[in-house]
PDB file of N, CA and C in Angstrom:
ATOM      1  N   UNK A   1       5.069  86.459   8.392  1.00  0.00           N
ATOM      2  CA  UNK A   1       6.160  85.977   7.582  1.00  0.00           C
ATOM      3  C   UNK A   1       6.130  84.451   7.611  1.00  0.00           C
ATOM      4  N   UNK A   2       5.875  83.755   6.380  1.00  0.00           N
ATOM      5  CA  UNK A   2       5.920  82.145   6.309  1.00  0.00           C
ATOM      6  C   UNK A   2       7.600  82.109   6.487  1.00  0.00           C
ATOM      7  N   UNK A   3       7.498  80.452   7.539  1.00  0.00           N
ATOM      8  CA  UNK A   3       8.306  79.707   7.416  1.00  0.00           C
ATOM      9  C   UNK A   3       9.981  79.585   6.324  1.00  0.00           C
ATOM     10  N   UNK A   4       9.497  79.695   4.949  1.00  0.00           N
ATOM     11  CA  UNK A   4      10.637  79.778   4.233  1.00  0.00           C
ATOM     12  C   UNK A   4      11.458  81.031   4.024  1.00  0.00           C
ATOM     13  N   UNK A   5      10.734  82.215   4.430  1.00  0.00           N
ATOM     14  CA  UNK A   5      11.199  83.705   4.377  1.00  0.00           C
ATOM     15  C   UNK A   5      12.284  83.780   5.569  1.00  0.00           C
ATOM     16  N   UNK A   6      11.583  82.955   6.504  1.00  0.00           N
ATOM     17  CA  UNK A   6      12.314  82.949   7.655  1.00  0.00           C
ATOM     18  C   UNK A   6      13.647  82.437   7.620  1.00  0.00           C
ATOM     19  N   UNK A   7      13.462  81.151   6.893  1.00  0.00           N
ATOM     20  CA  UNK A   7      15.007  80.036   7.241  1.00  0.00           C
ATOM     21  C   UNK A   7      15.482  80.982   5.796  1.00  0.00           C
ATOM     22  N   UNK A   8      15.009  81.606   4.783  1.00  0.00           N
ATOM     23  CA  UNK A   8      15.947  82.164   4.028  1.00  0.00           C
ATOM     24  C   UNK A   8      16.924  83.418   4.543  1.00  0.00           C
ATOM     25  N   UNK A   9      15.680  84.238   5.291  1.00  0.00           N
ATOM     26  CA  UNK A   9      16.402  85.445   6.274  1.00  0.00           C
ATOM     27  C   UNK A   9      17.500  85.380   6.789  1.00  0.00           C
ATOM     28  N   UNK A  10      17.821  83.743   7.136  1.00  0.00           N
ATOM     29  CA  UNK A  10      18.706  83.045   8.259  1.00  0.00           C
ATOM     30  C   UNK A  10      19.726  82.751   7.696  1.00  0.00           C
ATOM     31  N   UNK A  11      19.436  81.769   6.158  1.00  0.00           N
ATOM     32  CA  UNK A  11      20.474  81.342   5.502  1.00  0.00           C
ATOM     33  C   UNK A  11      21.423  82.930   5.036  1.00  0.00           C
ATOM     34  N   UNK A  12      20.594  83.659   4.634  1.00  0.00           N
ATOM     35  CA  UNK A  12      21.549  84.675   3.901  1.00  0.00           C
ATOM     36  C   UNK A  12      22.420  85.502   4.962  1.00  0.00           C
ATOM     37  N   UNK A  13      21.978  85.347   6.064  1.00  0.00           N
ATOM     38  CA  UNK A  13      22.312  86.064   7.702  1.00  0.00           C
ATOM     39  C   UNK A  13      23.986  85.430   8.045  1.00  0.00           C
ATOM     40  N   UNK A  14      23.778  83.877   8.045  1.00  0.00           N
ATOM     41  CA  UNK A  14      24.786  83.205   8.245  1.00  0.00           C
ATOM     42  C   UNK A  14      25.676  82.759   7.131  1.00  0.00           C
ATOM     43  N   UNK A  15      25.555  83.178   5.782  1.00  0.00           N
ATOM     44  CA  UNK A  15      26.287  83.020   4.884  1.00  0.00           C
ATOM     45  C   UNK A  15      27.329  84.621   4.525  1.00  0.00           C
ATOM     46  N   UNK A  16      26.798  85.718   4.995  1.00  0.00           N
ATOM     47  CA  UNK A  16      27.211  86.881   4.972  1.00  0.00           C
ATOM     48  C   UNK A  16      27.837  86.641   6.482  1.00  0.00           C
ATOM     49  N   UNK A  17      27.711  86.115   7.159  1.00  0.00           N
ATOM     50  CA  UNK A  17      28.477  86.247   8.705  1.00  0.00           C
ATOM     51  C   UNK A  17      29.932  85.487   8.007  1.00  0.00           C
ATOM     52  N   UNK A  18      29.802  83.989   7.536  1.00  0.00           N
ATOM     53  CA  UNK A  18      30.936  83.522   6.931  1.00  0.00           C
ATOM     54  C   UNK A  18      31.791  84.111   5.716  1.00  0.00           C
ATOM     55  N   UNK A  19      31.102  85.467   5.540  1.00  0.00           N
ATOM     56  CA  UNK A  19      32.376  86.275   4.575  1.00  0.00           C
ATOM     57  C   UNK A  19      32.550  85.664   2.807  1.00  0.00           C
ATOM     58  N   UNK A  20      30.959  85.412   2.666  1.00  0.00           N
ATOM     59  CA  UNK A  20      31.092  83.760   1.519  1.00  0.00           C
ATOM     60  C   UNK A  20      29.698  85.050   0.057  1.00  0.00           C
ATOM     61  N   UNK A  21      30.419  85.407  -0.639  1.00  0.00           N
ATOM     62  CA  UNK A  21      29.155  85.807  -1.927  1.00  0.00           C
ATOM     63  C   UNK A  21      28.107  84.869  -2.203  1.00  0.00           C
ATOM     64  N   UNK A  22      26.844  84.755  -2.601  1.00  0.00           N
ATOM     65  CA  UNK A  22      26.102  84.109  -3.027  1.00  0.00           C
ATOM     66  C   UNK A  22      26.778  83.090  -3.710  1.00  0.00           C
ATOM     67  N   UNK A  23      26.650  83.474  -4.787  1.00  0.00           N
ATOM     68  CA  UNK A  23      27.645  82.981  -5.876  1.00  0.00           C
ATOM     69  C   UNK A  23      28.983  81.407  -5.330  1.00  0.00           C
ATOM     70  N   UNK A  24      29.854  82.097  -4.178  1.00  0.00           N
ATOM     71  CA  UNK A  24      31.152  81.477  -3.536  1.00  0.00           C
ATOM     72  C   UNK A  24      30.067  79.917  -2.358  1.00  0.00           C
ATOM     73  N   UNK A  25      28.929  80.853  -1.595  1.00  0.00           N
ATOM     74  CA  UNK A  25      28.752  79.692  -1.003  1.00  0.00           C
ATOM     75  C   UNK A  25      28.132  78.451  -1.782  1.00  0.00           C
ATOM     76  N   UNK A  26      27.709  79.311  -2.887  1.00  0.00           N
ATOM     77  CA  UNK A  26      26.558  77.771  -3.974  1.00  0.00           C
ATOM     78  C   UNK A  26      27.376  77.032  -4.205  1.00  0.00           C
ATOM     79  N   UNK A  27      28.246  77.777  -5.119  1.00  0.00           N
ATOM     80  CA  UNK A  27      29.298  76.952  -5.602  1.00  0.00           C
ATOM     81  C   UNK A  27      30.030  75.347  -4.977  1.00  0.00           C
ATOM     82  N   UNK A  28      30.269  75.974  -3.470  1.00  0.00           N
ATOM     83  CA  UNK A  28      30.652  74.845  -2.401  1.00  0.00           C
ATOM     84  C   UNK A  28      29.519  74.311  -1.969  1.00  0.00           C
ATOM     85  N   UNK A  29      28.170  74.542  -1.675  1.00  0.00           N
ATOM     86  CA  UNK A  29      27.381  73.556  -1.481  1.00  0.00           C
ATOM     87  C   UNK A  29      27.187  72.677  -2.737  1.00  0.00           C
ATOM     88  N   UNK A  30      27.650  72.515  -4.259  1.00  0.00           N
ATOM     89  CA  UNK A  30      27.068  72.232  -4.903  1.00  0.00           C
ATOM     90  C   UNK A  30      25.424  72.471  -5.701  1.00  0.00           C
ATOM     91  N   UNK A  31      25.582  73.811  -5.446  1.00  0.00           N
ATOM     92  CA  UNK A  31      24.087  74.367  -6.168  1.00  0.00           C
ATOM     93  C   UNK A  31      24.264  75.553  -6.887  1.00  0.00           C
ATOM     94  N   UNK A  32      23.166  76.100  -7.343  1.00  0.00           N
ATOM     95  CA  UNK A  32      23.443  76.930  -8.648  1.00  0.00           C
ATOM     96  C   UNK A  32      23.369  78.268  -7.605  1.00  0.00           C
ATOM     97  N   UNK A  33      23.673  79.754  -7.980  1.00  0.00           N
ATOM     98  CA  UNK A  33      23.381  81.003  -7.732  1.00  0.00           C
ATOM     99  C   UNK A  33      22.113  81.202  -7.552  1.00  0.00           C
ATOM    100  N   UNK A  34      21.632  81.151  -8.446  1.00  0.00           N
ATOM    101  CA  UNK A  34      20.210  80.838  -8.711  1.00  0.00           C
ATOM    102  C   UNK A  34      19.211  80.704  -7.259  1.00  0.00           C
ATOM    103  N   UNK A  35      19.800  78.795  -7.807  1.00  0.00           N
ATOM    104  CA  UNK A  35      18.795  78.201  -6.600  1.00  0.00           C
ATOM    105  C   UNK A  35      18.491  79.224  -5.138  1.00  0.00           C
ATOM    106  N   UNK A  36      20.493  79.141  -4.658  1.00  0.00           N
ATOM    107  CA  UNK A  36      21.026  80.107  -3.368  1.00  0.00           C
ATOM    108  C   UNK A  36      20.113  81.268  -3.179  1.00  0.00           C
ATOM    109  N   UNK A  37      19.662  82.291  -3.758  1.00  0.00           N
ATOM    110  CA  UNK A  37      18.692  83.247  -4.183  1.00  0.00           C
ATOM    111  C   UNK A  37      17.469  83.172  -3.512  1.00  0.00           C
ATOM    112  N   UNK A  38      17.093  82.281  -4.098  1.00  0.00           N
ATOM    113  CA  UNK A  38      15.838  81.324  -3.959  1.00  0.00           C
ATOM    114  C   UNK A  38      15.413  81.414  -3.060  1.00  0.00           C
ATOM    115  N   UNK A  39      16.167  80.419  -2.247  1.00  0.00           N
ATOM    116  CA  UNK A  39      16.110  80.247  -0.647  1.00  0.00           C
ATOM    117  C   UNK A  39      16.201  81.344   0.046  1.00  0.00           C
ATOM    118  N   UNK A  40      17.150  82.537  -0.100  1.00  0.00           N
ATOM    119  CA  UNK A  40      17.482  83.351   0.682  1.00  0.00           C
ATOM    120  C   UNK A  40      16.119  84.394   0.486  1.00  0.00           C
ATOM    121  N   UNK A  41      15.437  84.239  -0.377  1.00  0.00           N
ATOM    122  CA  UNK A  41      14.519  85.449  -0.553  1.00  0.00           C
ATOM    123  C   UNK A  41      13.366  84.673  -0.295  1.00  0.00           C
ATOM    124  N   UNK A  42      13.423  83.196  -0.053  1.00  0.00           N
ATOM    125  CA  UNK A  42      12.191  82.655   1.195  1.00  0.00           C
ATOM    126  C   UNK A  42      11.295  82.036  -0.023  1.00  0.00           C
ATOM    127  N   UNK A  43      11.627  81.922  -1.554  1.00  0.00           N
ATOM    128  CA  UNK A  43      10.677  81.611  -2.503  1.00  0.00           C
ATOM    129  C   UNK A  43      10.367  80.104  -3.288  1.00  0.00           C
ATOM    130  N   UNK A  44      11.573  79.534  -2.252  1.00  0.00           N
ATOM    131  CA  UNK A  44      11.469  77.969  -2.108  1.00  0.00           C
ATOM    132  C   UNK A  44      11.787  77.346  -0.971  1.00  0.00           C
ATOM    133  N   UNK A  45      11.049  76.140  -0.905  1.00  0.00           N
ATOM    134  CA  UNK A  45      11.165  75.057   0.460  1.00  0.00           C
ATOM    135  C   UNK A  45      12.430  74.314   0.392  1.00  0.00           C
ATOM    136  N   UNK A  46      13.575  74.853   0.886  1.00  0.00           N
ATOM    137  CA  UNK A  46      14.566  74.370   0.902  1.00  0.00           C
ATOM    138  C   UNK A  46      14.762  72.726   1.380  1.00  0.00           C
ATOM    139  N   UNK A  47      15.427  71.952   0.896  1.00  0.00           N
ATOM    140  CA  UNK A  47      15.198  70.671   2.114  1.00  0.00           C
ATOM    141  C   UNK A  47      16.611  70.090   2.711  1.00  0.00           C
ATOM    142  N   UNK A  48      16.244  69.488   3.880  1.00  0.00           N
ATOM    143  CA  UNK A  48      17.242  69.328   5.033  1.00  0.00           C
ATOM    144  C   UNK A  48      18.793  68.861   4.093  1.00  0.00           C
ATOM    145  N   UNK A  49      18.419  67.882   3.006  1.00  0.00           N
ATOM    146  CA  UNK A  49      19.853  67.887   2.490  1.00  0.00           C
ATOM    147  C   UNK A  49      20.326  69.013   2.075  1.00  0.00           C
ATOM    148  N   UNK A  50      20.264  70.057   2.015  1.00  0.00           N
ATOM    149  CA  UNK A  50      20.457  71.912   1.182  1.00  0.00           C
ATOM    150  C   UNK A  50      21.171  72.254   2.319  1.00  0.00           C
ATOM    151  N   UNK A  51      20.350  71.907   3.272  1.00  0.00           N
ATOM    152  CA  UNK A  51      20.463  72.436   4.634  1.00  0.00           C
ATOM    153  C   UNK A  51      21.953  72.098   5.243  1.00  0.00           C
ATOM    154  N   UNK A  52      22.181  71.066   5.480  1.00  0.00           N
ATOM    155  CA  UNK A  52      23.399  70.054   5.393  1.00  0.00           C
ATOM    156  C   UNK A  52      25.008  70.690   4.792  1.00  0.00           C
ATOM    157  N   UNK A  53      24.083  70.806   3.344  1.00  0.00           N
ATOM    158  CA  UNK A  53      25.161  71.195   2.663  1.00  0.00           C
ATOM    159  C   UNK A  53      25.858  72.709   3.265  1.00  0.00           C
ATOM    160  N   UNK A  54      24.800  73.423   3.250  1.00  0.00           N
ATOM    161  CA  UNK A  54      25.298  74.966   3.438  1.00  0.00           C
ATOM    162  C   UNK A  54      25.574  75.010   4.549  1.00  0.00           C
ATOM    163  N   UNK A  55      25.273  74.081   5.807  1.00  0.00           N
ATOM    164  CA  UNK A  55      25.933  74.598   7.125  1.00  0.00           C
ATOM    165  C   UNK A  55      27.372  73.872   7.253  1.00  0.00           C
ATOM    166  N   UNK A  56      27.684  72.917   6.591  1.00  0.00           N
ATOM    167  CA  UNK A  56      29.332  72.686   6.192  1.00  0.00           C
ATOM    168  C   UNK A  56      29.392  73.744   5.747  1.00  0.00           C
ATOM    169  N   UNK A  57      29.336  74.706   4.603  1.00  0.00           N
ATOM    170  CA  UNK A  57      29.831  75.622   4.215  1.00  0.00           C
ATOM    171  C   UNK A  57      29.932  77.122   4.858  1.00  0.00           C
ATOM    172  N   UNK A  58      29.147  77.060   5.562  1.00  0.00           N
ATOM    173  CA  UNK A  58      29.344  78.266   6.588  1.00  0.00           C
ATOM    174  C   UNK A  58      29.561  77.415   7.996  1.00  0.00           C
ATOM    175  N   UNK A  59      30.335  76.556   8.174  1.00  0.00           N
ATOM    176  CA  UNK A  59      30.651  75.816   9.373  1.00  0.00           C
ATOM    177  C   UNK A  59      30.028  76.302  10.092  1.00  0.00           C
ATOM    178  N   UNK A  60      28.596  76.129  10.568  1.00  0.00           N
ATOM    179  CA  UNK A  60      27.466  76.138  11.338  1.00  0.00           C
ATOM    180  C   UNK A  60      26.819  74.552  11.655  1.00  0.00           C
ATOM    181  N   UNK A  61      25.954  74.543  12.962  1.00  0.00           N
ATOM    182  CA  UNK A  61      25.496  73.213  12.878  1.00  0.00           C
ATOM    183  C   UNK A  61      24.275  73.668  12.638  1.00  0.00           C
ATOM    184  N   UNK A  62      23.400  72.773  12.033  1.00  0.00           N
ATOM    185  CA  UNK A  62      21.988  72.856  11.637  1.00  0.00           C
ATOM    186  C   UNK A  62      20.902  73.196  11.935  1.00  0.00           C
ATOM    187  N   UNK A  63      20.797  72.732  13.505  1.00  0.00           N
ATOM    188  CA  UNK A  63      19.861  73.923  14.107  1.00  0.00           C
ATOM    189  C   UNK A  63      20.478  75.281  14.007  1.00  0.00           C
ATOM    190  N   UNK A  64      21.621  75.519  13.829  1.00  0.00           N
ATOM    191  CA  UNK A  64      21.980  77.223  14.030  1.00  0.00           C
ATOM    192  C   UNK A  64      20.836  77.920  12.717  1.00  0.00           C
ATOM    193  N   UNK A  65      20.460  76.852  11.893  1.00  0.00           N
ATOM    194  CA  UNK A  65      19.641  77.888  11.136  1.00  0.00           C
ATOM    195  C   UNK A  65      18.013  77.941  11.303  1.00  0.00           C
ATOM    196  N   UNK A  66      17.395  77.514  12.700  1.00  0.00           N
ATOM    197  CA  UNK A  66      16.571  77.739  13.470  1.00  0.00           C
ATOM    198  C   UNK A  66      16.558  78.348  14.705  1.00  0.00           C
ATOM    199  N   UNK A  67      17.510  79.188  15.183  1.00  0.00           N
ATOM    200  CA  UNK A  67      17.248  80.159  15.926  1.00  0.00           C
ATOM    201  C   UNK A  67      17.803  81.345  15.821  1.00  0.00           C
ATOM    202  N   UNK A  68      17.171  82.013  16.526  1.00  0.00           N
ATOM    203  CA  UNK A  68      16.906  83.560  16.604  1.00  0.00           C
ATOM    204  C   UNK A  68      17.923  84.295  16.638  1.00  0.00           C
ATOM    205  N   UNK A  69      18.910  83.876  16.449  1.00  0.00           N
ATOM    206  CA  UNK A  69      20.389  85.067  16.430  1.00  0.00           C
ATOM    207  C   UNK A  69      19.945  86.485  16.036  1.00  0.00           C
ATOM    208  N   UNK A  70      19.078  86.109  14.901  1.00  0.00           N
ATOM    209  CA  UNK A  70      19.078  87.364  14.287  1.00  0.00           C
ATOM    210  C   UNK A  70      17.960  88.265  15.369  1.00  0.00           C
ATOM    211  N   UNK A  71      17.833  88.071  16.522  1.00  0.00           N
ATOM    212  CA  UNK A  71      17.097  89.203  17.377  1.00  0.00           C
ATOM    213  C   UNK A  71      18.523  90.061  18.584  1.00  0.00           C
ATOM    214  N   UNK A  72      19.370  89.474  17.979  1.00  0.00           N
ATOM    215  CA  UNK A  72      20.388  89.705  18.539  1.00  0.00           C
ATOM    216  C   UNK A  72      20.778  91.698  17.762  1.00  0.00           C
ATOM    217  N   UNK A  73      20.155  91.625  16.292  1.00  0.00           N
ATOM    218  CA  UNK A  73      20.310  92.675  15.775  1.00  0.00           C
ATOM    219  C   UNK A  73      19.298  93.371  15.730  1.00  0.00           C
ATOM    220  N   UNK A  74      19.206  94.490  16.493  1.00  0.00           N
ATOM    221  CA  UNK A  74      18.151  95.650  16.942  1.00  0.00           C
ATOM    222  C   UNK A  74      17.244  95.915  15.289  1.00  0.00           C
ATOM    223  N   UNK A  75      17.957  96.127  14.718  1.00  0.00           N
ATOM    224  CA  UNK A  75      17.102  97.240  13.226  1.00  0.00           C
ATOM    225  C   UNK A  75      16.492  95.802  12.409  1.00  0.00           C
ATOM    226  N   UNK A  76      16.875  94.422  12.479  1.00  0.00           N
ATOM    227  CA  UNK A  76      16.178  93.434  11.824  1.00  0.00           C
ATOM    228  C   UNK A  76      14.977  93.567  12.516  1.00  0.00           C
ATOM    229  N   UNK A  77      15.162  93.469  13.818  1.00  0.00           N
ATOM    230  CA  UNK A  77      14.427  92.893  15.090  1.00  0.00           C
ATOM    231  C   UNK A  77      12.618  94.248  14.978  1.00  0.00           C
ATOM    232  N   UNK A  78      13.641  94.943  14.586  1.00  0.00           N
ATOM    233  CA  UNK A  78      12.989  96.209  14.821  1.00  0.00           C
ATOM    234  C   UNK A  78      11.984  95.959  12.909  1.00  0.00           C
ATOM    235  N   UNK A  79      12.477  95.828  12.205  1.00  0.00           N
ATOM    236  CA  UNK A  79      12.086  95.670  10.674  1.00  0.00           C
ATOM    237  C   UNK A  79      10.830  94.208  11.161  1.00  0.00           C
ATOM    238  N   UNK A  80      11.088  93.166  11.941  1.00  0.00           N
ATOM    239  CA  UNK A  80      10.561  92.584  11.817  1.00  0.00           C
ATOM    240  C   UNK A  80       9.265  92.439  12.281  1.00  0.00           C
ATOM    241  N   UNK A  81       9.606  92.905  13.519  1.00  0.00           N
ATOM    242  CA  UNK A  81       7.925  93.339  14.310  1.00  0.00           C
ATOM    243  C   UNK A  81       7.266  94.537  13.458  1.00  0.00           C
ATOM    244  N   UNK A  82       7.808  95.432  12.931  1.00  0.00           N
ATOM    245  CA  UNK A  82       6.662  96.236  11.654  1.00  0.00           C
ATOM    246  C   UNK A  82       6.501  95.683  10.605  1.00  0.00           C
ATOM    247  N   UNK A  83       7.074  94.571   9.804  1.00  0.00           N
ATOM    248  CA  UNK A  83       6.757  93.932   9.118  1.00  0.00           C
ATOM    249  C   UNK A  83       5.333  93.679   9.506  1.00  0.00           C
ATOM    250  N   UNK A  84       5.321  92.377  10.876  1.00  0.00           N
ATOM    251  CA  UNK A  84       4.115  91.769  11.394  1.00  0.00           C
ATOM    252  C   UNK A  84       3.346  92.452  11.656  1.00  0.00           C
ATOM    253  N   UNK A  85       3.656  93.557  12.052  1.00  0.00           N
ATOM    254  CA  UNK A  85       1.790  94.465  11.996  1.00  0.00           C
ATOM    255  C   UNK A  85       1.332  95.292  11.158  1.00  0.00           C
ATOM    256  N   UNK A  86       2.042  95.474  10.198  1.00  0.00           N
ATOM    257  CA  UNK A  86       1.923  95.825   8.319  1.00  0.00           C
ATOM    258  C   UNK A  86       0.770  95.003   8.099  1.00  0.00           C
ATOM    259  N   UNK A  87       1.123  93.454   8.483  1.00  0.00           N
ATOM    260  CA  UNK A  87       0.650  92.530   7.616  1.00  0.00           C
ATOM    261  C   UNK A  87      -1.088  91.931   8.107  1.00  0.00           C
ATOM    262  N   UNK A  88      -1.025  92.516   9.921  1.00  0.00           N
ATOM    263  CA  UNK A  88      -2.171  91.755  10.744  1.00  0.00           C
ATOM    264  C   UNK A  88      -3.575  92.704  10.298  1.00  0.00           C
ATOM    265  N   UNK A  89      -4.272  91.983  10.301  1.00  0.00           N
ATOM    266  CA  UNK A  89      -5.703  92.662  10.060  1.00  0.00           C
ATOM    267  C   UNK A  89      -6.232  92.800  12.151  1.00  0.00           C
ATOM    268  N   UNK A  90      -7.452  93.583  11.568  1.00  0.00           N
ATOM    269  CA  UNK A  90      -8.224  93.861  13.324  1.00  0.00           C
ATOM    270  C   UNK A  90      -7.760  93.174  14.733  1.00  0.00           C
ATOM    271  N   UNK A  91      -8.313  92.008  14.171  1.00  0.00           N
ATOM    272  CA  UNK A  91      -8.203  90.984  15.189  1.00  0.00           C
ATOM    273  C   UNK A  91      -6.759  90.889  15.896  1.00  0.00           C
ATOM    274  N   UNK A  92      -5.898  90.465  14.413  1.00  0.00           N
ATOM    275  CA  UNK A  92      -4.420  90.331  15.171  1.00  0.00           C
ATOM    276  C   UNK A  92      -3.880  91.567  15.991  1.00  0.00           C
ATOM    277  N   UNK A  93      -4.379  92.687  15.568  1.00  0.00           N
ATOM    278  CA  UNK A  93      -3.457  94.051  16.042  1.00  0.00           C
ATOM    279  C   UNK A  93      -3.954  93.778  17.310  1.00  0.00           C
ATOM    280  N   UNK A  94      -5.397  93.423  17.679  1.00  0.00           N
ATOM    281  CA  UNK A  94      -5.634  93.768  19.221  1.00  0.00           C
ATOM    282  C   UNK A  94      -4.927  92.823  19.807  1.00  0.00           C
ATOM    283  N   UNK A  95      -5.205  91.666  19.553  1.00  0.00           N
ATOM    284  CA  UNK A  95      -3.935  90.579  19.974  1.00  0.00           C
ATOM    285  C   UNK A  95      -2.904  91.181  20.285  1.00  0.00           C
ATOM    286  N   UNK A  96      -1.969  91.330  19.315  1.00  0.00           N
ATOM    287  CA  UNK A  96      -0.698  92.210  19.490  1.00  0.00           C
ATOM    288  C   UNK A  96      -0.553  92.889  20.376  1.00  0.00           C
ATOM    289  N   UNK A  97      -1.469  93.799  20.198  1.00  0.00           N
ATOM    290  CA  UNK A  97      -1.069  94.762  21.303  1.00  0.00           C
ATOM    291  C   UNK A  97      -1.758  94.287  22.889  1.00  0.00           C
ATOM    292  N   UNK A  98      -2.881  93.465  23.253  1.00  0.00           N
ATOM    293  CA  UNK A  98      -3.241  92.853  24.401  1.00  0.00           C
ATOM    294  C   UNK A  98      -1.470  92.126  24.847  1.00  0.00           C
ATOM    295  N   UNK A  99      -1.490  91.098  23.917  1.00  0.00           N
ATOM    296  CA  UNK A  99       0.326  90.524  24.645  1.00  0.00           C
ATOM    297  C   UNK A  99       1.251  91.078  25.094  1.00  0.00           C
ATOM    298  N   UNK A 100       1.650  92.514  24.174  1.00  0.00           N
ATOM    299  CA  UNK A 100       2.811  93.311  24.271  1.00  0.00           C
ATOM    300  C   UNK A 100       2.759  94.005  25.833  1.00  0.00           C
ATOM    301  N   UNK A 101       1.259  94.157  25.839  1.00  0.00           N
ATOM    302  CA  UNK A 101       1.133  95.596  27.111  1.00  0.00           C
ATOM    303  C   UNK A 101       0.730  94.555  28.232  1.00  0.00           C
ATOM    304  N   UNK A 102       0.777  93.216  27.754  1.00  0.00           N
ATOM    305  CA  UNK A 102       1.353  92.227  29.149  1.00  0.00           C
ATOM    306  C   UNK A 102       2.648  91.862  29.614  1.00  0.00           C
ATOM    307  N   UNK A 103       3.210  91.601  28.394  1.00  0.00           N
ATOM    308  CA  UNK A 103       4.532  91.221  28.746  1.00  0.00           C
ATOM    309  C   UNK A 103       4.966  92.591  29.131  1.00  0.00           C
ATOM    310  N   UNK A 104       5.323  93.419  28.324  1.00  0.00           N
ATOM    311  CA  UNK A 104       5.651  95.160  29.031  1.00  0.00           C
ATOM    312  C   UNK A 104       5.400  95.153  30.782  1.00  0.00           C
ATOM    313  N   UNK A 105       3.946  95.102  30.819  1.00  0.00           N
ATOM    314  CA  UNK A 105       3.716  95.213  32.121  1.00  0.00           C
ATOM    315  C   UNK A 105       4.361  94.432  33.135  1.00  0.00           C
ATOM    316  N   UNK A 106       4.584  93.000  32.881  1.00  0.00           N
ATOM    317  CA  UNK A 106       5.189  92.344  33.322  1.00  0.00           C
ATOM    318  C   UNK A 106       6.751  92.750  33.535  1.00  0.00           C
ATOM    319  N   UNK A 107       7.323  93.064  32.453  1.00  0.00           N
ATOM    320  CA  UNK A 107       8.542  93.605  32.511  1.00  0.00           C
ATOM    321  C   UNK A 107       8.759  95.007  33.378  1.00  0.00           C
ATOM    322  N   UNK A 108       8.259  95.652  33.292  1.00  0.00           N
ATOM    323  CA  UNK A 108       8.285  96.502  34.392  1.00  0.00           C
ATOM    324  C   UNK A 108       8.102  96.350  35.523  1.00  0.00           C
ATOM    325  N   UNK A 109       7.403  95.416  35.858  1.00  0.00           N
ATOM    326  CA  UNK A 109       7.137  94.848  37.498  1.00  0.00           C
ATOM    327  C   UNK A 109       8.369  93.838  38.052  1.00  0.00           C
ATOM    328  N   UNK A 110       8.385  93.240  36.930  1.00  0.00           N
ATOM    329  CA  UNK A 110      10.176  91.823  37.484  1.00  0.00           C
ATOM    330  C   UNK A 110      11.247  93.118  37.352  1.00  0.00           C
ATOM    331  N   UNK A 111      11.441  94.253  36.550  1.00  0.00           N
ATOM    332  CA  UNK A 111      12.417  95.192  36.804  1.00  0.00           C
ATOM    333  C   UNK A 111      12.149  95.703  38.182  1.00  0.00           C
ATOM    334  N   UNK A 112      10.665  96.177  38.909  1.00  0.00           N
ATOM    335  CA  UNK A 112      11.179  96.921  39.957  1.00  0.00           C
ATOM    336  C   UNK A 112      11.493  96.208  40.996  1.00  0.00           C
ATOM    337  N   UNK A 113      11.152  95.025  41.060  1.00  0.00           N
ATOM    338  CA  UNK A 113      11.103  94.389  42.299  1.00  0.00           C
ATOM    339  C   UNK A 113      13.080  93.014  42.101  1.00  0.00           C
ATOM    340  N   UNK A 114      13.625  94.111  40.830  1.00  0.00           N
ATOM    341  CA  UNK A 114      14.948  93.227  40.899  1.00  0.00           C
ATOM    342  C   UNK A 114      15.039  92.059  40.187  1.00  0.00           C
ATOM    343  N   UNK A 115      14.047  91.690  39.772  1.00  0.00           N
ATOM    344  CA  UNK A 115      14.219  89.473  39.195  1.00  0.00           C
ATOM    345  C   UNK A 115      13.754  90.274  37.882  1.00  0.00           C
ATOM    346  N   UNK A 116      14.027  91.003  36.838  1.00  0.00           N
ATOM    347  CA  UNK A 116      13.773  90.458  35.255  1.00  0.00           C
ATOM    348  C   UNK A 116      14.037  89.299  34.955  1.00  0.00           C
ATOM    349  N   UNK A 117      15.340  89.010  34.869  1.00  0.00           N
ATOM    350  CA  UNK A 117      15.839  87.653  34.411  1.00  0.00           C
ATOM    351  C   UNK A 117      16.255  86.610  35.467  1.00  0.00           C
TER     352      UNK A 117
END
């Protein structure tokens, strides 16, 4: 998933958290429906003044639309890692799965011995 899919994923994440229609938040950032769209479906490079605008409007601060909240929700979280291996050819899957069945492993070992976190 590029970069703009991402911060759009985010924008539309935190504009539906603020209770705001497409339509209601453009309006107050000063941009079209349209544009709002756009961004949210990842099909333009939004830029930091956009950025600005819409986190006044969903009273967010600006990094809030660079991190990961959204792993906070199981079925995105869950949509998103099959997304990524939909998308990986050979190489990446073994990757994938070499990391996973480390960290896993790992996680099972800091669980038995008490220290996960």
């Amino acid at each position: 998933m590029d970069f703009s899919a991402v911060l759009g994923r985010r924008v539309k994440e935190l504009r539906k958290q603020a209770g705001l229609s497409q339509d209601q938040a453009a309006e107050r950032a000063g941009i079209s429906g349209k544009y709002l769209g756009q961004v949210e479906r990842g099909e333009v490079n939004v830029s930091t003044s956009i950025l600005h605008k819409l986190a006044g409007v969903f009273e967010v601060r600006i990094e809030d639309f660079f991190v990961s909240a959204h792993l906070s929700d199981v079925e995105t979280l869950r949509n998103d890692l099959i997304a990524m291996i939909d998308r990986a050819d050979e190489q990446e899957l073994r990757l994938i799965h070499r990391i996973l069945s480390a960290v896993l492993q790992w996680l099972l070992g800091a669980s038995e011995e008490g220290s996960l976190w």
